[in-house]
Protein backbone atom coordinates (compact mmCIF):
# COMPACT_ATOMS: atom_id res chain seq x y z
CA UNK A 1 0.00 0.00 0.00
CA UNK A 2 1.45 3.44 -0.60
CA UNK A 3 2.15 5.90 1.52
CA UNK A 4 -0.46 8.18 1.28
CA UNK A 5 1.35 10.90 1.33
CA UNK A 6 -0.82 13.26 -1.08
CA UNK A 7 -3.35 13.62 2.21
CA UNK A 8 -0.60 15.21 4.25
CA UNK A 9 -1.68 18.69 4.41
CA UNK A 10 -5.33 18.17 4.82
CA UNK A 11 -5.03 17.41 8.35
CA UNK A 12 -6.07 14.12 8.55
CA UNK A 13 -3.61 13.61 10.99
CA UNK A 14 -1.65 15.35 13.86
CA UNK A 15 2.00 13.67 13.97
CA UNK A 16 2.27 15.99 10.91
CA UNK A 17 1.38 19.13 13.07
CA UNK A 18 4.35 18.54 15.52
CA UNK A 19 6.64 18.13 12.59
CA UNK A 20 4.89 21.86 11.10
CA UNK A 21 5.89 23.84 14.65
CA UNK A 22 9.26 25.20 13.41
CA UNK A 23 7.37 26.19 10.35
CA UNK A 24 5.00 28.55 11.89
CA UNK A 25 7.39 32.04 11.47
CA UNK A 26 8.52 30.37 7.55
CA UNK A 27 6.36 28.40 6.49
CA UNK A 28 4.06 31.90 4.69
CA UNK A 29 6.22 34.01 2.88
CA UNK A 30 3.35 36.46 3.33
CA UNK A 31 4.54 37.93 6.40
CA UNK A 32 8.14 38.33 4.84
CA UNK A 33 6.56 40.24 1.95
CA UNK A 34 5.05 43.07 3.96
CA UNK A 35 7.13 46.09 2.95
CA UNK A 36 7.45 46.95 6.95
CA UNK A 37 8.24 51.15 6.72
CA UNK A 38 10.50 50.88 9.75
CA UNK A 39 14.02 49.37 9.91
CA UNK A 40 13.39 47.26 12.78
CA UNK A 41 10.45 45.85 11.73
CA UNK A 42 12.45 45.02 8.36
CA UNK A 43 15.22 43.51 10.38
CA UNK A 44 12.81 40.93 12.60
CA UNK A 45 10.87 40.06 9.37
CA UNK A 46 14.43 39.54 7.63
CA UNK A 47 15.60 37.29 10.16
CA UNK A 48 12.60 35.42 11.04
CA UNK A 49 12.56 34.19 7.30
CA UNK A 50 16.30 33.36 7.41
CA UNK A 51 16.10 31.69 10.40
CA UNK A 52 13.88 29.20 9.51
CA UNK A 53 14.37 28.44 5.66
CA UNK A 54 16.19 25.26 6.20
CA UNK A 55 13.69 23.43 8.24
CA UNK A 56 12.38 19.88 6.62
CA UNK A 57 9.30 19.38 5.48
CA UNK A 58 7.42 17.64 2.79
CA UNK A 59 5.96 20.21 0.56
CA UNK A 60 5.28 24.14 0.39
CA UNK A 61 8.61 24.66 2.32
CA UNK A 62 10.73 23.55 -0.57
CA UNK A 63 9.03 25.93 -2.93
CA UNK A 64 10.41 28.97 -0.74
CA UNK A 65 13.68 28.86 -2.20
CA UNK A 66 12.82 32.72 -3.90
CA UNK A 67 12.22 34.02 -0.22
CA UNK A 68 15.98 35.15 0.47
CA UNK A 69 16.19 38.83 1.81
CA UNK A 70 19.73 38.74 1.89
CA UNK A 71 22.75 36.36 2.90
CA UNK A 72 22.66 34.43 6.19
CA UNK A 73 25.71 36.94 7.32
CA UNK A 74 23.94 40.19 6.65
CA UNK A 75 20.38 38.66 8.04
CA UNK A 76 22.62 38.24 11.28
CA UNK A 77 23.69 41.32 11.25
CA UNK A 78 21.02 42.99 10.79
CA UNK A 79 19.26 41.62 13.23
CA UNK A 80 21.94 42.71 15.82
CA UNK A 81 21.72 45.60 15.15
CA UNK A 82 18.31 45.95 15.68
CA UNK A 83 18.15 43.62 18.67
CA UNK A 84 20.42 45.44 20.64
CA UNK A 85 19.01 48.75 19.61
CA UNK A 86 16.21 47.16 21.88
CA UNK A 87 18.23 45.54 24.43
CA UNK A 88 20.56 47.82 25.39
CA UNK A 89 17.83 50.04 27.31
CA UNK A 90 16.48 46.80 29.50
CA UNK A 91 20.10 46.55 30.36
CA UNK A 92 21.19 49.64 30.76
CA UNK A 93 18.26 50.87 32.27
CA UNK A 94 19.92 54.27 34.12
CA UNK A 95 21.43 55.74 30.46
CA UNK A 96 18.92 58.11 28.83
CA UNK A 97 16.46 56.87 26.64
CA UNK A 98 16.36 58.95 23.95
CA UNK A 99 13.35 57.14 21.94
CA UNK A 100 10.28 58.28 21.37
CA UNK A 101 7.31 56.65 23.04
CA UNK A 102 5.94 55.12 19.62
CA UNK A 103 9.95 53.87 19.17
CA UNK A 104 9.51 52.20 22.71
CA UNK A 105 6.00 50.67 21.51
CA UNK A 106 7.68 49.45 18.89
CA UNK A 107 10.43 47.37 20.12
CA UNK A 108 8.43 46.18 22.78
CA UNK A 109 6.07 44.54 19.94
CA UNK A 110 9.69 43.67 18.48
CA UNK A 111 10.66 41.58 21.89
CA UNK A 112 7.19 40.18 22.09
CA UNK A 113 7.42 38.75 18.46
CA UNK A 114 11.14 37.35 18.90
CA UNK A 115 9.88 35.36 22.54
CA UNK A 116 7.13 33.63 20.77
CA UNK A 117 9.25 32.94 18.26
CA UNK A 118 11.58 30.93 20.57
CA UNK A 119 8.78 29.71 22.43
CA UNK A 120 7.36 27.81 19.32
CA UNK A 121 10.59 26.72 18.61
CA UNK A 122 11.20 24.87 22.13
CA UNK A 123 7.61 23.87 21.64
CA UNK A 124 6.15 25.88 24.60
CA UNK A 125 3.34 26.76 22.06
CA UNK A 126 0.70 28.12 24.89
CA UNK A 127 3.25 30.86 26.03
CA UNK A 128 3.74 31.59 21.98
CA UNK A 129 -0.15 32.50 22.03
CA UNK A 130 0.57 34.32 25.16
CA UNK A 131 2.67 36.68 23.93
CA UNK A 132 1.49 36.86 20.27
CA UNK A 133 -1.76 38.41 22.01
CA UNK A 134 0.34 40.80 24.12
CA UNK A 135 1.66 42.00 20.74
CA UNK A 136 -1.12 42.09 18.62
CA UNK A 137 -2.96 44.15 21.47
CA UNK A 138 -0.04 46.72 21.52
CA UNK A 139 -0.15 46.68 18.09
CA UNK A 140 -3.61 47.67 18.24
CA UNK A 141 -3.08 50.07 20.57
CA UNK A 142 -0.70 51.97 18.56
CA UNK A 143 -2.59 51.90 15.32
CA UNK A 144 0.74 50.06 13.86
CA UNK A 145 -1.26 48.40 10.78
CA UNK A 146 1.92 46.76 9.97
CA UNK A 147 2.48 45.06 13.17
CA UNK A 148 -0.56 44.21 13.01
CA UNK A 149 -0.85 42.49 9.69
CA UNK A 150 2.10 40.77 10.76
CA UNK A 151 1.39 39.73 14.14
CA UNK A 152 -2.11 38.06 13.23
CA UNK A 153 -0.35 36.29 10.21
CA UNK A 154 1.79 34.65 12.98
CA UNK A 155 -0.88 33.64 15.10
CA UNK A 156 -2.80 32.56 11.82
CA UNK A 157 0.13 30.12 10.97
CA UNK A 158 0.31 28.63 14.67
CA UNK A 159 -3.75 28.07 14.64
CA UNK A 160 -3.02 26.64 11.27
CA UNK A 161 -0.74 23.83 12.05
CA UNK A 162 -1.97 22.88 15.57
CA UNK A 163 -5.44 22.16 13.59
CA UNK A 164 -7.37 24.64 14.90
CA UNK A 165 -9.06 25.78 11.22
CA UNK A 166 -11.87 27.97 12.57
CA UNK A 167 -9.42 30.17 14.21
CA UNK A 168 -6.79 29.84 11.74
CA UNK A 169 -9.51 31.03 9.22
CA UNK A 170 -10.37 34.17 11.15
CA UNK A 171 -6.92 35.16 11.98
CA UNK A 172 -5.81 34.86 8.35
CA UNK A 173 -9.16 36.61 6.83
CA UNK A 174 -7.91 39.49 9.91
CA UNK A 175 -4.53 40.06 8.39
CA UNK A 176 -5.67 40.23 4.75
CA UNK A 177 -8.80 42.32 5.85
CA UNK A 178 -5.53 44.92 6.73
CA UNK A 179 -3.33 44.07 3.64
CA UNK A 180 -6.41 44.92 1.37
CA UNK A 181 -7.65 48.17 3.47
CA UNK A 182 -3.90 49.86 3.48
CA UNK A 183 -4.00 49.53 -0.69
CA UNK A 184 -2.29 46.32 -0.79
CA UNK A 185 -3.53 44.60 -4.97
CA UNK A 186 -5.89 41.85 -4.50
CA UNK A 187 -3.41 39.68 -6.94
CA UNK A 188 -0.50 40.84 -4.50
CA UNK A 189 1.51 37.16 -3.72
CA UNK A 190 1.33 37.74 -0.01
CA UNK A 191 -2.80 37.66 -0.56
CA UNK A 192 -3.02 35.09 -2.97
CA UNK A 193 -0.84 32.96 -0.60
CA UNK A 194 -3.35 33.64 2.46
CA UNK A 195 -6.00 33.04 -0.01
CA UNK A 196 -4.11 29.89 -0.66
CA UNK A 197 -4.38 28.43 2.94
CA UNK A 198 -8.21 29.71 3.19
CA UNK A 199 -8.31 27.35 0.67
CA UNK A 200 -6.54 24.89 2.39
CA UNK A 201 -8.54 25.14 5.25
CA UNK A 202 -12.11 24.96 3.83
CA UNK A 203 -11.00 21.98 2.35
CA UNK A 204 -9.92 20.54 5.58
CA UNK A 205 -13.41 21.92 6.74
CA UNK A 206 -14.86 20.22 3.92
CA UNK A 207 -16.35 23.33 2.33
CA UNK A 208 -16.11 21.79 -1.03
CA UNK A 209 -17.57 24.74 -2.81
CA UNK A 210 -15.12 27.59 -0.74
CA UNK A 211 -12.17 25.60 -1.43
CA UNK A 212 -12.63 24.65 -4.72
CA UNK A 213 -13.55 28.85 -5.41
CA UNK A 214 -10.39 29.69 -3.29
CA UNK A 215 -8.06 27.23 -5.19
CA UNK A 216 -9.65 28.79 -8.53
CA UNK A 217 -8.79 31.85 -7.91
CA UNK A 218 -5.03 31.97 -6.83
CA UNK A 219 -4.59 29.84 -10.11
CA UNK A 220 -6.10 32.06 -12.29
CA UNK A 221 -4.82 35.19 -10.42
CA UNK A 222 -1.07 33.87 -10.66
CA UNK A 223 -1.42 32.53 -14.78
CA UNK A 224 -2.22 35.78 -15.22
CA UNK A 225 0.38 37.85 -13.61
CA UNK A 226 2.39 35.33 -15.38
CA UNK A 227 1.21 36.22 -18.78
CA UNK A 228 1.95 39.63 -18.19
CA UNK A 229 5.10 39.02 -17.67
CA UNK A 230 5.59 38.11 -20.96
CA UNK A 231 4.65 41.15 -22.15
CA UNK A 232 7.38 43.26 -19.93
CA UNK A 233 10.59 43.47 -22.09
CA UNK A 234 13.33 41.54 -20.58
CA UNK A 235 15.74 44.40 -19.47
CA UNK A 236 12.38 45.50 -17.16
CA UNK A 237 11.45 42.15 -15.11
CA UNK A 238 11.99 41.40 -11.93
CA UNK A 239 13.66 37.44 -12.76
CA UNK A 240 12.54 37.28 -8.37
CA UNK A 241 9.49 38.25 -8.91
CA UNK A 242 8.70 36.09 -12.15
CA UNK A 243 10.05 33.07 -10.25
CA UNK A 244 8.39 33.42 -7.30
CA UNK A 245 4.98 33.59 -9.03
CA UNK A 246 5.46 30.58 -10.74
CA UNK A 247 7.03 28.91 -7.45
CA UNK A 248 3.50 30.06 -6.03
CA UNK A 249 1.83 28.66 -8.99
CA UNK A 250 3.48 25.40 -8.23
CA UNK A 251 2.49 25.35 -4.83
CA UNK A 252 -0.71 26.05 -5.71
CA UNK A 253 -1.09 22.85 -7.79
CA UNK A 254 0.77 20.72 -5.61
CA UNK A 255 -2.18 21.63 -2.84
CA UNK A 256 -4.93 21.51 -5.45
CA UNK A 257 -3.82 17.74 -6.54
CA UNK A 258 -3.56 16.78 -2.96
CA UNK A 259 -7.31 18.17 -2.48
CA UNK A 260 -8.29 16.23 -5.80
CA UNK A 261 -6.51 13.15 -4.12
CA UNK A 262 -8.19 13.43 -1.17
CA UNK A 263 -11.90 14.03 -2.70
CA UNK A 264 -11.04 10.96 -5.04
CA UNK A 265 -10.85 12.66 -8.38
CA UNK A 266 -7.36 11.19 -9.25
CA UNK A 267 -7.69 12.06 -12.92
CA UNK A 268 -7.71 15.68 -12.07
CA UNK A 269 -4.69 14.74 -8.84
CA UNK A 270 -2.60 14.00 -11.72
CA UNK A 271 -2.65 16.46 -14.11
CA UNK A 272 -2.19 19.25 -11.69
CA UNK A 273 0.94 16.89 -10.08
CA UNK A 274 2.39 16.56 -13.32
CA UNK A 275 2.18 20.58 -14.03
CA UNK A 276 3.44 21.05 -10.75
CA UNK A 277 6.26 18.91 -11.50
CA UNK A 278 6.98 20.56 -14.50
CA UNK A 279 7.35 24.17 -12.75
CA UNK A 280 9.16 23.14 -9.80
CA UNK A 281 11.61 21.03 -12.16
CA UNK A 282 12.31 24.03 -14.06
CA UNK A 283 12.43 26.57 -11.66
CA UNK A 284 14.45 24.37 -8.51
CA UNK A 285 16.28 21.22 -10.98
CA UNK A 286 14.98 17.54 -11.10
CA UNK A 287 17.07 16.76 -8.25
CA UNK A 288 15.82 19.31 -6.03
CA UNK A 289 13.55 17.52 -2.74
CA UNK A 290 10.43 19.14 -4.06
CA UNK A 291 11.18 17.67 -7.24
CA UNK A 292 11.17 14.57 -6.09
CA UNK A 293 8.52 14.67 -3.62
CA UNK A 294 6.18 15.65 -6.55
CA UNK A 295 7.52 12.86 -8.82
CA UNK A 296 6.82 10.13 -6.31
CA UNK A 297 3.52 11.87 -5.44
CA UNK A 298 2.59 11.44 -9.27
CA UNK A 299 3.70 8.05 -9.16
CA UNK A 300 1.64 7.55 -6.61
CA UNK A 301 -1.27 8.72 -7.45
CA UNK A 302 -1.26 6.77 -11.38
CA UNK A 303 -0.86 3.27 -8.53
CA UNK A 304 -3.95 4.69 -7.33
CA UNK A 305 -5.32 4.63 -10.79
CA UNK A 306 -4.33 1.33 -11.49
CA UNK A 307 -1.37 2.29 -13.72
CA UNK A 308 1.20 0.52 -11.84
CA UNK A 309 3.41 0.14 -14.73
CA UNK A 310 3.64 4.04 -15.41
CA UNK A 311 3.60 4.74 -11.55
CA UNK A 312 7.17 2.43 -11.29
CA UNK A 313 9.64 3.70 -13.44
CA UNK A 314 8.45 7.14 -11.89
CA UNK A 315 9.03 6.32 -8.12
CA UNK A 316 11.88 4.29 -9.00
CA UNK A 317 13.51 7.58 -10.84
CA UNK A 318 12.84 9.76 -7.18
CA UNK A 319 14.12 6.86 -5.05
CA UNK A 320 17.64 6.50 -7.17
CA UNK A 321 18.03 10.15 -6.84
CA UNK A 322 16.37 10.82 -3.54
CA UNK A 323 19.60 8.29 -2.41
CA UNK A 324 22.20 10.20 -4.40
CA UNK A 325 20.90 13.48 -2.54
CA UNK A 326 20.18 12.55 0.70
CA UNK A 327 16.82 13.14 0.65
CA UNK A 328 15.61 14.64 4.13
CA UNK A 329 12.25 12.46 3.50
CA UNK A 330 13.31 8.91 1.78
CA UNK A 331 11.37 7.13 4.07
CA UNK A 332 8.47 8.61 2.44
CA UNK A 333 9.75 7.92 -1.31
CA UNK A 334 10.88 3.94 -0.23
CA UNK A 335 7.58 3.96 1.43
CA UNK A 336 5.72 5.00 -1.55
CA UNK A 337 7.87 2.40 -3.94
CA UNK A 338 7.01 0.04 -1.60
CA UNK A 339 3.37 0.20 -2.23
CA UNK A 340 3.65 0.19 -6.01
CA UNK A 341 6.20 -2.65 -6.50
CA UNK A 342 3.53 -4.82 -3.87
CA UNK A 343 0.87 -3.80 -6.28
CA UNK A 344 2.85 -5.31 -9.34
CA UNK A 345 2.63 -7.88 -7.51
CA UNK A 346 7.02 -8.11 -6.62
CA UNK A 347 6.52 -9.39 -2.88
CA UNK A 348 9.82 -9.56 -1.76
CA UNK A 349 11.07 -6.25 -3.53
CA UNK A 350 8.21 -4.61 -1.87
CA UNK A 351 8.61 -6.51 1.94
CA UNK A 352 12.98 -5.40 1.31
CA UNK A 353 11.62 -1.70 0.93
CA UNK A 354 9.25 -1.52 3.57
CA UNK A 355 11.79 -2.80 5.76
CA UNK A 356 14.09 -0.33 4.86
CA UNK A 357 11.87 2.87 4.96
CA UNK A 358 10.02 1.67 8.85
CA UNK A 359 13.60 2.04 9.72
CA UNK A 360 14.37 5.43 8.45
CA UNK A 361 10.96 6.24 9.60
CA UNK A 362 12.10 4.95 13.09
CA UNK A 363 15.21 6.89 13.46
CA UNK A 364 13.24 10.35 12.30
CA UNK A 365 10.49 9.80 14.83
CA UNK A 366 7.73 9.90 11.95
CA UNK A 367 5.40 8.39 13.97
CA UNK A 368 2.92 8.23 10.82
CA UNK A 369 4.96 6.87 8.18
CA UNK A 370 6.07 4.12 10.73
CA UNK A 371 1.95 2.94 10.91
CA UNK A 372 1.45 3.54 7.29
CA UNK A 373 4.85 1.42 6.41
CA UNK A 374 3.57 -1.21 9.28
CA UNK A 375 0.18 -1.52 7.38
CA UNK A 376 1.93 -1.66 4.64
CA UNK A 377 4.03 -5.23 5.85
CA UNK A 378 0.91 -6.09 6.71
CA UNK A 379 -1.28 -6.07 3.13
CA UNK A 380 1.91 -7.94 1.81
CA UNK A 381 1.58 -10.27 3.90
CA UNK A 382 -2.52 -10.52 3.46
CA UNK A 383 -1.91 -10.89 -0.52
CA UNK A 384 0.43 -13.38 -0.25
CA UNK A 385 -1.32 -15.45 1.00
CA UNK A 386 -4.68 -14.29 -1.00
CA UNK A 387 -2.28 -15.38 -3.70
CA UNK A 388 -1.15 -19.26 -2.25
CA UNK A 389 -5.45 -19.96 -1.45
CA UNK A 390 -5.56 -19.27 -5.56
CA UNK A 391 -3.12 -21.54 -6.26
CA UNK A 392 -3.63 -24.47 -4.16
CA UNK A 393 -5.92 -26.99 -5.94
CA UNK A 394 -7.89 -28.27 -3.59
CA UNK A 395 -7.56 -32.00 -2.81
CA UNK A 396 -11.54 -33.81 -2.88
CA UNK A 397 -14.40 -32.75 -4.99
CA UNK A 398 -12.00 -32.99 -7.91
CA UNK A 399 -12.24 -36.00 -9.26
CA UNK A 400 -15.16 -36.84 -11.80
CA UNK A 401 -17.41 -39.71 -10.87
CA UNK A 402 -17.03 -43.15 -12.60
CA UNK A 403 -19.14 -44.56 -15.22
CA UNK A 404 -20.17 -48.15 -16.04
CA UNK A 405 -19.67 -49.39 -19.25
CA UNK A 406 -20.64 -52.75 -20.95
């Protein structure tokens, strides 16, 4: 059986939701595109989205690879600078403070933000809520619309992945309520993104209709700023901008086929897997992890289909390179090899890679792929033997009764 890893992001499960923690301040690059006026605003959004970039995870993450403000070094710095611009007063307490009281406001939001931050990260995720309420009340207090369209995007991303959709969903429609208000274009990428997990999340609510409106939308918003970028002469495009529209695009289908997946219309799964492939290919290289992730989700989903002898050569292309590259998640990819080779009916190839990904799986801690690869032994074993009952010939009834003759 294959890992059924095109379900992942519909919540169907929550081992997935303690591996999404760390992604909470990353895993948007909405927040990182709000064009904060003040430097140390810029300087906490700069290093919140370096900080986390390299964090593991199975899909939208690895599209994010057009979300660099800057090299690690000067992210550091930066943030330094404006950290101890902050600091300095709390230790220093007798020297005068020459900031203004909106200045003081300000970095106290900035302190709030940065201890919620570390409190996700150690996974003390009640005390994160705790003080991403302190700051979005400050925020509120101080009429700092960018603070405040950042701090509910945070708190919108940790409802997200703890489950919690209704609040998710009102946190999220908060913070673009604010983009939209202050002038921000309704085909901005920050707002198709939010409208992208609004999506997400009605399909997780199963409000087929909402989803399937939200998911139409952010495609047909982001083909079209793509189109006119073909109309911009070259010397005028921003090659960032360009790329991370279509890396948007990609991540749109990716979610889309995983929705399709889930609601059982494979036919539809696959075509938006394939074009998702395609992008992400282009844009990041066939080797990249997203890359492969996509090619064995493909694979998986023409096993689902029946096509097992397209779906092999496919997962058996992201499993050789997945090895090569040290694939972060090749548990998954044996996993979902696995399932096809047991549905072309190679047993022992099959049992060898199960065997193989439940340990990976093991020494991760993916609590779900280690079930999944552990029901997987299991219909192996169940069509085995399926398979000896249809070939025994049973030994009475068979014979044909004897006739008399003169």
């Amino acid at each position: 059986m294959a890992l059924p890893s095109v379900n992942r992001a519909l919540f169907s499960n929550r081992s997935q939701i303690k591996q999404c923690i760390s992604e909470v301040l990353r895993n948007l690059s909405l927040s990182s595109r709000f064009n904060f006026k003040t430097q140390s605003f810029q300087c906490l959004k700069t290093a919140t989205s370096q900080s986390n970039t390299v964090t593991v995870h199975r899909r939208s993450t690895v599209y994010r690879s057009c979300e660099s403000n800057g090299d690690e070094n000067s992210a550091t710095s930066n943030w330094t600078c404006a950290m101890w611009s902050v600091i300095a007063f709390s230790l220093f307490s007798k020297a005068e403070d020459t900031r203004t009281e909106a200045q003081k406001k300000e970095d106290e939001v900035i302190l709030l933000l940065k201890r919620a931050k570390l409190s996700i990260m150690r996974g003390q995720l009640h005390g994160a809520n705790g003080f991403l309420h302190q700051a979005i009340a400050l925020a509120h207090q101080t009429h700092n619309t960018q603070a405040i369209i950042y701090t509910y995007s945070l708190m919108a991303n940790l409802a997200y992945v703890q489950g919690e959709l209704d609040n998710a969903e009102k946190l999220f429609k908060a913070a673009m309520s604010f983009m939209l208000s202050g002038g921000t274009p309704q085909d901005d990428n920050g707002v198709i993104e939010m409208s992208l997990k609004l999506a997400t999340i009605y399909a997780g609510q199963n409000k087929n209709d909402l989803a399937e409106t939200g998911f139409q939308f952010c495609t047909e918003s982001l083909e079209a700023k793509l189109e006119k970028f073909k109309e911009i002469p070259a010397e005028e495009q921003s090659e960032e901008l360009r790329m991370e529209t279509r890396l948007l695009l990609g991540l749109t289908l990716d979610s889309h086929a995983r929705y399709m997946a889930a609601t059982h219309r494979l036919s539809q799964a696959a075509l938006d897997y394939k074009r998702a492939l395609l992008i992400c290919q282009e844009e990041q290289g066939e080797t990249h992890p997203q890359s492969l992730v996509l090619l064995s989700d493909l694979a998986t989903i023409l096993d689902l289909q029946g096509r097992h002898d397209e779906a092999l050569p496919l997962v058996k292309q992201a499993v050789e390179l997945s090895r090569e590259a040290g694939h972060p998640d090749q548990h998954v990819l044996l996993g979902n090899m696995a399932g096809v080779l047991l549905h072309n009916g190679l047993f022992e190839e099959s049992v060898k890679l199960y065997k193989e990904a439940l340990a990976l799986a093991q020494s991760v801690g993916d609590e779900e792929a280690v079930e999944q690869i552990r029901e997987g032994l299991k219909e192996v074993g169940n069509r085995r033997k399926a398979k000896k009952a249809e070939t025994e010939v049973p030994k009475t009834g068979t014979e044909a009764p004897k006739t008399e003759t003169d």
